[in-house]
Protein backbone atom coordinates (compact mmCIF):
# COMPACT_ATOMS: atom_id res chain seq x y z
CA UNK A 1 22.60 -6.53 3.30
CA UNK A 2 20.58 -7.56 0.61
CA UNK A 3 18.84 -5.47 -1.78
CA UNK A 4 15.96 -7.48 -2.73
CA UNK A 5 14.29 -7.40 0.43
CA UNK A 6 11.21 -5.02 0.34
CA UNK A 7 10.97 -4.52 4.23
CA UNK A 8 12.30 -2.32 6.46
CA UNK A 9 11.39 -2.88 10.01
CA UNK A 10 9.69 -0.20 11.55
CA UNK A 11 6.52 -0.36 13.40
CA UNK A 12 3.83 1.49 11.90
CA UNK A 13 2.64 3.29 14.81
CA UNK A 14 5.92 5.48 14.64
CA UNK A 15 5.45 6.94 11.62
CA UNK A 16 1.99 9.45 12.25
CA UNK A 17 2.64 12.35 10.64
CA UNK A 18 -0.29 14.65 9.22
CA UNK A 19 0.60 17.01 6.01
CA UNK A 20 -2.11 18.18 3.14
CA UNK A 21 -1.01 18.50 0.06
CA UNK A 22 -2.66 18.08 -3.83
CA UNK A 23 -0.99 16.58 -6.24
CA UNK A 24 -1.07 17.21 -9.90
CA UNK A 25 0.88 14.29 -11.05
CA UNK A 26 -1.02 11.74 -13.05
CA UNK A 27 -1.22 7.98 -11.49
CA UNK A 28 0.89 5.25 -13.02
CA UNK A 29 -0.19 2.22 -14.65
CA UNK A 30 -0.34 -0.54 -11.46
CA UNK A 31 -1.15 -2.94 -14.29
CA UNK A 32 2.41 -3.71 -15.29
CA UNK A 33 4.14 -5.06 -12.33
CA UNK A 34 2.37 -6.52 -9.41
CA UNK A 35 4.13 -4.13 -6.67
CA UNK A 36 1.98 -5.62 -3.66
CA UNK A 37 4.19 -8.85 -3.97
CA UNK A 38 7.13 -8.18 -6.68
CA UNK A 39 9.39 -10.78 -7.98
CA UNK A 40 12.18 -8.33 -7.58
CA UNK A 41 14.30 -7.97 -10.93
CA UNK A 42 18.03 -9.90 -10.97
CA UNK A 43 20.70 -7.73 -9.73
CA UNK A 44 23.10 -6.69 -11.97
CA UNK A 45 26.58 -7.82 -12.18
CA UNK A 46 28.14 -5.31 -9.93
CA UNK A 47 25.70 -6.45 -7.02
CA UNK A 48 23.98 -2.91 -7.56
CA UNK A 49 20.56 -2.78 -7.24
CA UNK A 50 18.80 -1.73 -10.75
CA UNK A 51 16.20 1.08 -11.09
CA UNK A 52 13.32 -1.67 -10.69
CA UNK A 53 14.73 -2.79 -7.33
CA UNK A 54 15.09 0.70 -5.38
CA UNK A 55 11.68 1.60 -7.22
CA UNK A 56 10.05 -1.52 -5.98
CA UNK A 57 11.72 -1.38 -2.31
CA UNK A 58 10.48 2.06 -2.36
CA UNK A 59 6.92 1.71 -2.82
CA UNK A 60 6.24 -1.25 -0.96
CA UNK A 61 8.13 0.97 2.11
CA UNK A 62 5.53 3.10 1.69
CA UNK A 63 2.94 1.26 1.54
CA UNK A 64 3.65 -0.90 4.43
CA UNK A 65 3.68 2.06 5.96
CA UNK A 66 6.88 1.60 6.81
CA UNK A 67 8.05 5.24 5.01
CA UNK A 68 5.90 7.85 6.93
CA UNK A 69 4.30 10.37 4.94
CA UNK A 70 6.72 13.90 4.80
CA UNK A 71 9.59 11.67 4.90
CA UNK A 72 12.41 13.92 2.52
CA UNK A 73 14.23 11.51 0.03
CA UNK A 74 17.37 13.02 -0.64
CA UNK A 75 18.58 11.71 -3.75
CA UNK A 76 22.51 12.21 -2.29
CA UNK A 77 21.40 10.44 0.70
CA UNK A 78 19.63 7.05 -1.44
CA UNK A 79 22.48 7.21 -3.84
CA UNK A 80 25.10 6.80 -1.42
CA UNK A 81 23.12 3.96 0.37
CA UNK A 82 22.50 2.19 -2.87
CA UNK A 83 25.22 2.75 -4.17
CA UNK A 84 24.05 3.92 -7.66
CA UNK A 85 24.17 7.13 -9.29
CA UNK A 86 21.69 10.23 -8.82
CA UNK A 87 20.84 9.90 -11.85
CA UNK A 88 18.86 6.34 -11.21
CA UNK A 89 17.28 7.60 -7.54
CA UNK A 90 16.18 10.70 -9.75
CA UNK A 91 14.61 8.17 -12.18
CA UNK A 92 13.15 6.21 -9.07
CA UNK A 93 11.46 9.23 -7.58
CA UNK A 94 9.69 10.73 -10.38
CA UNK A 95 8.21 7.22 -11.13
CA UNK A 96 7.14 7.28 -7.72
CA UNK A 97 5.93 10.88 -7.88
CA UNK A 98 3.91 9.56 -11.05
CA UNK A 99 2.15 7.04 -8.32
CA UNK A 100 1.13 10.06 -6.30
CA UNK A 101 3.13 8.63 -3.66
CA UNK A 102 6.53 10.91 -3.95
CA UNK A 103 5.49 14.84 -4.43
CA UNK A 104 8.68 16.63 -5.86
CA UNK A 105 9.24 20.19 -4.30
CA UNK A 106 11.13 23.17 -6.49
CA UNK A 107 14.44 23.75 -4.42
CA UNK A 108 13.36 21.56 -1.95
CA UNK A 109 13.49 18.13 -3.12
CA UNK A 110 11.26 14.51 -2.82
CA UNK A 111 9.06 13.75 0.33
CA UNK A 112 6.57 11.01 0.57
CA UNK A 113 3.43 12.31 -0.33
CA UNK A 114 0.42 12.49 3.07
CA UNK A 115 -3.27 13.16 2.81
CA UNK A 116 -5.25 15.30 4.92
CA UNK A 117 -8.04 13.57 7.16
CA UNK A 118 -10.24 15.55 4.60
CA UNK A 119 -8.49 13.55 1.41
CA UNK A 120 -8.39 10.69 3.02
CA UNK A 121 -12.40 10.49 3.91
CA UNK A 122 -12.75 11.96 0.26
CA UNK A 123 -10.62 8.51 -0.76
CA UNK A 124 -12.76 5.97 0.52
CA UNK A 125 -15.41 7.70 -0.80
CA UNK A 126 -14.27 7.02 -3.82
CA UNK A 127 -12.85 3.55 -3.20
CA UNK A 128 -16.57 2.39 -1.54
CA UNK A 129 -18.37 3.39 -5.12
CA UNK A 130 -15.72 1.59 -6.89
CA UNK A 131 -15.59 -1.28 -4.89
CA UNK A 132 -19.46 -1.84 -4.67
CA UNK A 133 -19.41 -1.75 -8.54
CA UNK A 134 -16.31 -4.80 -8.29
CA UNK A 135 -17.85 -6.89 -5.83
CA UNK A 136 -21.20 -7.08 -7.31
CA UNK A 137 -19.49 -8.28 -11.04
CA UNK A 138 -17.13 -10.51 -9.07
CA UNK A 139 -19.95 -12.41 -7.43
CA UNK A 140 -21.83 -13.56 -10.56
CA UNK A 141 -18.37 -14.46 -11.77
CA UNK A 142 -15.96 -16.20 -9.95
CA UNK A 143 -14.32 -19.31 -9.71
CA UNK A 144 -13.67 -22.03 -6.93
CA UNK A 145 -10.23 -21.71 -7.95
CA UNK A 146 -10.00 -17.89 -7.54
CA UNK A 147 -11.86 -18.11 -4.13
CA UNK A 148 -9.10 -20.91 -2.81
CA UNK A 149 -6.71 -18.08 -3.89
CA UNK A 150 -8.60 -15.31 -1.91
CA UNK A 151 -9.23 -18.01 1.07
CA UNK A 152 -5.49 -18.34 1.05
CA UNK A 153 -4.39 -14.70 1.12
CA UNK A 154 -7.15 -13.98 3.98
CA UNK A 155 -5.49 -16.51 6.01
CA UNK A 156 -1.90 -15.27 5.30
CA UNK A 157 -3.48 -12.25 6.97
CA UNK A 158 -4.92 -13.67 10.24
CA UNK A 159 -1.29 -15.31 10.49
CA UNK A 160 0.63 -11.64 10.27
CA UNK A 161 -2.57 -10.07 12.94
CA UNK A 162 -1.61 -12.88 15.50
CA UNK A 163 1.85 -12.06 14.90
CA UNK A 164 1.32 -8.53 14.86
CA UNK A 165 3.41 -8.15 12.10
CA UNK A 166 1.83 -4.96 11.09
CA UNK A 167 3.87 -4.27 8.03
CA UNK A 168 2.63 -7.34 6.53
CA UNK A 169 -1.06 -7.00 7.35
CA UNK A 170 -1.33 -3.75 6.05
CA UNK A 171 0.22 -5.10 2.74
CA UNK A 172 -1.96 -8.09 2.59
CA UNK A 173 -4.91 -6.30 3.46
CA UNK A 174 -4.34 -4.14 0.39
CA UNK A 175 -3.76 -6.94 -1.97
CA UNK A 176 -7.17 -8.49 -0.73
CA UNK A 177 -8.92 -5.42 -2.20
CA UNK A 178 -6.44 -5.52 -5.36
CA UNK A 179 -6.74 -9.14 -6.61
CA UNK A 180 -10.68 -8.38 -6.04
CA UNK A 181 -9.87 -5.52 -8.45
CA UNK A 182 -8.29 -7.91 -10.47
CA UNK A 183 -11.09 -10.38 -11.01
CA UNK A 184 -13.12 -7.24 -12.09
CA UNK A 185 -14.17 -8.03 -16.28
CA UNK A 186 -14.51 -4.49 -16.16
CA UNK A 187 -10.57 -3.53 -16.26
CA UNK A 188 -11.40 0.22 -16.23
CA UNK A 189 -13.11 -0.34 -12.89
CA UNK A 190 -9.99 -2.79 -11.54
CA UNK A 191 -7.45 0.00 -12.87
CA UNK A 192 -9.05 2.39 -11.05
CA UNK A 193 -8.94 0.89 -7.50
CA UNK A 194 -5.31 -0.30 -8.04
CA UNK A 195 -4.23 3.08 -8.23
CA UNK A 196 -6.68 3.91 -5.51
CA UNK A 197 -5.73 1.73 -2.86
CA UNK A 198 -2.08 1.88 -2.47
CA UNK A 199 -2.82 6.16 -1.77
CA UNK A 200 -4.60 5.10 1.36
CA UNK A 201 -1.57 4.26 3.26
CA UNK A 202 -0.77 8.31 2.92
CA UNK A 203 -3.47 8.55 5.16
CA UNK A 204 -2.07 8.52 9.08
CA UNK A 205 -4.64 9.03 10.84
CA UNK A 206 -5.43 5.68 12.62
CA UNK A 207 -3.35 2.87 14.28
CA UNK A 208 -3.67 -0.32 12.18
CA UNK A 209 -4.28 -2.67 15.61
CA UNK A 210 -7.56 -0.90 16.62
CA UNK A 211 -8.60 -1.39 12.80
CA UNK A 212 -11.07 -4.16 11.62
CA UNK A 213 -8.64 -5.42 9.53
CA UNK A 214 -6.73 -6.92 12.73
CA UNK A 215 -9.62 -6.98 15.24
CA UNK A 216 -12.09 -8.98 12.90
CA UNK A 217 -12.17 -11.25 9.80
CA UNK A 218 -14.19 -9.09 7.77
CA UNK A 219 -12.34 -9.83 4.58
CA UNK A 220 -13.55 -13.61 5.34
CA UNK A 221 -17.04 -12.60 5.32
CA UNK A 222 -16.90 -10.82 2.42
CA UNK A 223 -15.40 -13.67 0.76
CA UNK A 224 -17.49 -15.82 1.99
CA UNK A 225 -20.73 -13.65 0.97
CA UNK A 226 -19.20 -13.73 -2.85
CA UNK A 227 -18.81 -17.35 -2.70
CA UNK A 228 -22.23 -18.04 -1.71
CA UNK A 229 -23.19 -15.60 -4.70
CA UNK A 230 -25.08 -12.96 -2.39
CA UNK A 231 -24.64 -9.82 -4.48
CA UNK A 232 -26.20 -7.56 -1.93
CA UNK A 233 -24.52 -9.48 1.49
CA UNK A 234 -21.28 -8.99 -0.37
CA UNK A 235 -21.78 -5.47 -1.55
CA UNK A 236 -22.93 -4.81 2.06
CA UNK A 237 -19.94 -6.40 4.16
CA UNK A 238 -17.61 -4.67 1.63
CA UNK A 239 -19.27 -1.19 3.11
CA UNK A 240 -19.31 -2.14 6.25
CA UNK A 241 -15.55 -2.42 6.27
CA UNK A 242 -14.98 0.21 4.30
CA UNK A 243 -16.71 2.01 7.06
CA UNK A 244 -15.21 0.60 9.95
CA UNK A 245 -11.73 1.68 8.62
CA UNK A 246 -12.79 5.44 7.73
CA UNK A 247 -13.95 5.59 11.43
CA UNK A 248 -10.76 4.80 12.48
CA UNK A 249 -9.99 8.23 11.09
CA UNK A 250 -8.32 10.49 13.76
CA UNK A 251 -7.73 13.74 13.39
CA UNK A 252 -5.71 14.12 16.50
CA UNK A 253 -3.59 10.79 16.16
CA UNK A 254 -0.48 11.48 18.23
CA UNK A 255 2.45 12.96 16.34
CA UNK A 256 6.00 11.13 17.16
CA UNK A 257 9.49 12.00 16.56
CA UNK A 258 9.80 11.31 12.84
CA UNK A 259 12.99 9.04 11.99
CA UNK A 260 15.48 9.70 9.62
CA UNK A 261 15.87 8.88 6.39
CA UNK A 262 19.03 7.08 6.86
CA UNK A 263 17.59 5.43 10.55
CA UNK A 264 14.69 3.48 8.39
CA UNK A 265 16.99 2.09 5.65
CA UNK A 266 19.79 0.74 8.18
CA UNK A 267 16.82 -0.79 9.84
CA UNK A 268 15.66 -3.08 6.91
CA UNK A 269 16.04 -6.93 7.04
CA UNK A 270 17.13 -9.22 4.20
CA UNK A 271 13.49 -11.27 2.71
CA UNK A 272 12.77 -14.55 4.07
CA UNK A 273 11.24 -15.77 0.95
């Protein structure tokens, strides 16, 4: 089974689980590797997968959503399955932990990290400010060539919503937001919301179908607002999806049998690309 794959096929809706928690651990530079859609690093000459590999299968797991929050990560477990030492999936997990996506528990070990409904309406907050601020510099500033690149990845996601490849949408819904974030001038602004939006997908509060990102092409008007260089249509349909998705909030999402560990890594499937 190969090792560069970043999938692991489990449907989304399985994996509501509710847990609060704070975290204290500062966020990691997203800037250095693009880990919405990683080139994933050579293996090495044993066939074992490298620290970069498990780190990068790892985070896009969770946020595909296909990790549930409260998931433990035993490092025995992930060693034995990777075949690498302890040592490395130690490594792997405090990087992750760094992300605010792992929290690391004295005596008890690694679990994906989860955000109360409270955090989570607290995070797009945040992420709507941010976002108003990117969308309004982006407009006076981008190119054709940048908005065939957008135009692209929007329909990339209509393509995984009619195929209800849910994994998929949720990643390329993210990556809208991110290479938005990356067209930013301001990079403090674009640093920000990188290490903002991959924390949403700790949020399980809401099925993905019922979500505007699947029942309407909002990221197309957005994009098409910016192209047409409306600042305040632009800033405005950004909100307005921003909303839509907080709504989708539920505090009383149904809770399902959580799957182990060892169930959602046998379940992953080699990358097509």
């Amino acid at each position: 089974m190969s090792f560069l794959a970043a999938n692991i096929a489990m449907r989304d809706e399985s994996m509501s689980l509710s847990f609060s928690h704070s975290s204290r651990d500062r966020p990691n530079s997203l800037l250095k590797v693009n880990l919405f859609m990683p080139a994933a690093p050579s293996p090495t000459p044993s066939n074992k997968p490298t620290e970069d590999v498990i780190y990068t299968e790892l985070y896009n797991s969770i946020l595909e959503r296909r990790l549930p929050p409260k998931t433990k990560l035993g490092e025995s477990l992930l060693a034995e399955y990777y075949g690498v030492s302890r040592t490395i999936i130690r490594q792997v997990l405090q990087r992750l932990a760094h992300d605010r996506l792992v929290k690391l528990e004295p005596n008890r070990g690694a679990f994906v990290s989860s955000l109360s409904l409270e955090e989570s309406k607290q995070l797009y907050e945040a992420w709507r400010l941010t976002e108003a601020a990117i969308v309004r510099e982006v407009t006076q500033t981008i190119t054709r060539k940048q908005i065939a690149a957008l135009k692209k990845l929007v329909a990339e996601e209509r393509q995984a919503c009619e195929a209800q490849d849910i994994p998929r949408l949720t990643l390329l819904s993210a990556h809208f937001h991110i290479q938005l974030a990356d067209l930013c001038r301001n990079r403090f602004l674009g640093k920000f919301l990188r290490e903002l939006v991959p924390q949403a997908s700790l949020a399980f509060f809401y099925e993905v179908r019922s979500m505007p990102i699947c029942t309407k092409d909002e990221h197309s008007e957005i994009l098409e607002c910016i192209a047409s260089g409306n600042e305040e249509a632009a800033v405005a349909a950004a909100m307005r999806h921003l909303d839509g998705i907080e709504k989708a909030l539920n505090s009383r999402a149904s809770l399902k049998k959580p799957t182990s560990l060892t169930d959602l890594l046998n379940t992953r499937i080699p990358s097509s690309s």
